[in-house]
C-alpha atoms as a PDB file:
ATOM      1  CA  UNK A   1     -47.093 -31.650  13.682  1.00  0.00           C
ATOM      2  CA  UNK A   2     -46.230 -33.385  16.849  1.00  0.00           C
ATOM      3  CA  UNK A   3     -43.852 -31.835  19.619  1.00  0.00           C
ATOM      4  CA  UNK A   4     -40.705 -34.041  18.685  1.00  0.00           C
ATOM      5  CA  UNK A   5     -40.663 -32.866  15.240  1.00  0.00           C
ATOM      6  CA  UNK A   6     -41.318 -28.907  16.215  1.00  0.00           C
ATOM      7  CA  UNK A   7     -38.435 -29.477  18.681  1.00  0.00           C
ATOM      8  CA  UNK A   8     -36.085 -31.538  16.109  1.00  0.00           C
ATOM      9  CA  UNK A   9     -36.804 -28.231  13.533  1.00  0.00           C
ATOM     10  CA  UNK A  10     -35.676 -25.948  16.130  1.00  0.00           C
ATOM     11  CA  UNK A  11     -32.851 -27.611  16.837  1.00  0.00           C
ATOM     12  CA  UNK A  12     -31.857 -27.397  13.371  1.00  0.00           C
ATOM     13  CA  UNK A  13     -32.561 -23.912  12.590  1.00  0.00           C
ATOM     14  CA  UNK A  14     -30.598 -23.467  16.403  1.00  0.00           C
ATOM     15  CA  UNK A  15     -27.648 -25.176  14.655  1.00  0.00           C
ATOM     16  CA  UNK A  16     -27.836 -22.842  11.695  1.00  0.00           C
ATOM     17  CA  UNK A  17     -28.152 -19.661  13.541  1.00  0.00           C
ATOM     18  CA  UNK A  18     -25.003 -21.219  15.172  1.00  0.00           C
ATOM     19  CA  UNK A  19     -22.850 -21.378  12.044  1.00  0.00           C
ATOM     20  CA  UNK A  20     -23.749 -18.239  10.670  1.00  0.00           C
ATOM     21  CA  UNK A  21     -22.850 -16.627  13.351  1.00  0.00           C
ATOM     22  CA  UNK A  22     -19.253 -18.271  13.087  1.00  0.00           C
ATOM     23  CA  UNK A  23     -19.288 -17.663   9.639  1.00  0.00           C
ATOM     24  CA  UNK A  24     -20.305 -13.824  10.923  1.00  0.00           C
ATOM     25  CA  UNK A  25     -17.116 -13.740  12.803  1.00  0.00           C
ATOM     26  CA  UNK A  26     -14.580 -15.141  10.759  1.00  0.00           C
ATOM     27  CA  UNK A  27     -15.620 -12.372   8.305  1.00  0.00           C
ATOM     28  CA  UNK A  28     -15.813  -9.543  10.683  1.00  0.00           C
ATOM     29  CA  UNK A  29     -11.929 -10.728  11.687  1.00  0.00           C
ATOM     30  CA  UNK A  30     -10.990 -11.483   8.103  1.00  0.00           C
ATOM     31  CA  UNK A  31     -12.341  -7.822   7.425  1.00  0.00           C
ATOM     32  CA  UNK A  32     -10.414  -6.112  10.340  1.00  0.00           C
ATOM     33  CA  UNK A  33      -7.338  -8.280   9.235  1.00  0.00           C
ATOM     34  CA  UNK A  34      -7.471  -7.320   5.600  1.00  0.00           C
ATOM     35  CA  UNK A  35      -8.363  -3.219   6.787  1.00  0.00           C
ATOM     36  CA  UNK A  36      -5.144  -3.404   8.766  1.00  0.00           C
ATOM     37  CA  UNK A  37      -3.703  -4.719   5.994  1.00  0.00           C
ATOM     38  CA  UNK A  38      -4.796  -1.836   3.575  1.00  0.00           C
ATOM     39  CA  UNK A  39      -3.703   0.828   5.977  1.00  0.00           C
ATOM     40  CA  UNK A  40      -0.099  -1.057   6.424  1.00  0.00           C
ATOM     41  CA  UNK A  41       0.128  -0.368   2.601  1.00  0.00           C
ATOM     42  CA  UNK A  42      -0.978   2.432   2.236  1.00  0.00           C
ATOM     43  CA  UNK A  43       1.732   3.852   4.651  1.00  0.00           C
ATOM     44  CA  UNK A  44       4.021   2.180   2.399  1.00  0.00           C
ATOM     45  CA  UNK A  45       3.064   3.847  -0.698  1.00  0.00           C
ATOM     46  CA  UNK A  46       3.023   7.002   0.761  1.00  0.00           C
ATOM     47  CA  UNK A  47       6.779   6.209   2.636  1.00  0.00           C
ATOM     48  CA  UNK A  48       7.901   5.132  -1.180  1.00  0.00           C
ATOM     49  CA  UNK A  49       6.071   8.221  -2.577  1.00  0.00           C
ATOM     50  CA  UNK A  50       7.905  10.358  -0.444  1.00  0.00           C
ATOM     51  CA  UNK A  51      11.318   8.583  -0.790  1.00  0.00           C
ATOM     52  CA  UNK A  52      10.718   8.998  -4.855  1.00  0.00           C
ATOM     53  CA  UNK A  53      10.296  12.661  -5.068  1.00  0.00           C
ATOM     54  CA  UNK A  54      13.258  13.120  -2.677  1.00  0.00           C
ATOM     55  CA  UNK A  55      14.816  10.796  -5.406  1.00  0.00           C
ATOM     56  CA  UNK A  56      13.574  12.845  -8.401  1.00  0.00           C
ATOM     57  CA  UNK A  57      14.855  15.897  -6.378  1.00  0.00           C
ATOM     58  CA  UNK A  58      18.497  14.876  -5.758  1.00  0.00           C
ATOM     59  CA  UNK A  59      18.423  13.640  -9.247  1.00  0.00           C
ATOM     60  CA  UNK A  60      17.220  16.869 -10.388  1.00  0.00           C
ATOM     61  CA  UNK A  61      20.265  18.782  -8.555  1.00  0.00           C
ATOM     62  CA  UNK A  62      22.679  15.911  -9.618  1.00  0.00           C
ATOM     63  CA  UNK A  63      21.636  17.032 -13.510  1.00  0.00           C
ATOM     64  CA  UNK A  64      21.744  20.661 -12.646  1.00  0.00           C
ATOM     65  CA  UNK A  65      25.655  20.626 -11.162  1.00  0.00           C
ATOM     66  CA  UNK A  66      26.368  18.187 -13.850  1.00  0.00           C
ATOM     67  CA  UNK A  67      25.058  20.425 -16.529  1.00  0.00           C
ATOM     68  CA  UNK A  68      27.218  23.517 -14.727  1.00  0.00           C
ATOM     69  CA  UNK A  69      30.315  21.548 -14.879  1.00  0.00           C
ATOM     70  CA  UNK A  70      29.676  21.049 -18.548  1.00  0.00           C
ATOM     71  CA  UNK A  71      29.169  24.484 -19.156  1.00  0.00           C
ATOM     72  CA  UNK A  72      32.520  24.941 -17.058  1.00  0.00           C
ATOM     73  CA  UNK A  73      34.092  22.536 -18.876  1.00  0.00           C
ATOM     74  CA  UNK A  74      33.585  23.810 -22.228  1.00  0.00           C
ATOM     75  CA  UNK A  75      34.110  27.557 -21.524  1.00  0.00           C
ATOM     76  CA  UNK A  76      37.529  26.086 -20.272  1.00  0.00           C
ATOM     77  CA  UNK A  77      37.936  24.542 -23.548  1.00  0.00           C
ATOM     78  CA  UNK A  78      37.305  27.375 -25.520  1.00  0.00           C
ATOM     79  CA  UNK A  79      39.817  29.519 -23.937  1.00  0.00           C
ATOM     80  CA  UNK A  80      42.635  26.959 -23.890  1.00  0.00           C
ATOM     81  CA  UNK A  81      41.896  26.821 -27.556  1.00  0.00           C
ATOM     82  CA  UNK A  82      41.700  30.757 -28.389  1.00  0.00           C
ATOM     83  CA  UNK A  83      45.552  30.837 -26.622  1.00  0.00           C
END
């Protein structure tokens, strides 16, 4: 092999090294993008997680005073109809 095409194969594995290692960053700051991303979401579910067992909660209440007011309700009922 002479020196020009030694040289001309460098060059080309230079230029390849060269890419990779852009294609090596655009990952690594895809990767941090998208992990940013996950933890954003996650917060989210967990925000909505909470807000839906305060929901289940109140709902929970709302069906027990409900319920009472039935009871209520129907005991009044009963009197007015045993007078």
């Amino acid at each position: 092999m002479d020196n020009d095409t030694i040289l001309k194969q460098f060059d080309e594995i230079e230029k390849r090294v060269e890419r990779l290692i852009g294609a090596c960053q655009t990952l690594k700051a895809a990767n941090t993008e998208l992990t940013e991303k996950v933890g954003r979401l996650e917060a989210e579910l967990l925000e909505k997680q909470q807000q839906e067992g305060e929901n289940t909660e109140i709902k929970a209440l709302i069906r027990t005073k409900i319920d009472n007011l039935m009871e209520r309700l129907e005991g009044a009922a009963e009197a007015s109809q045993e007078q």
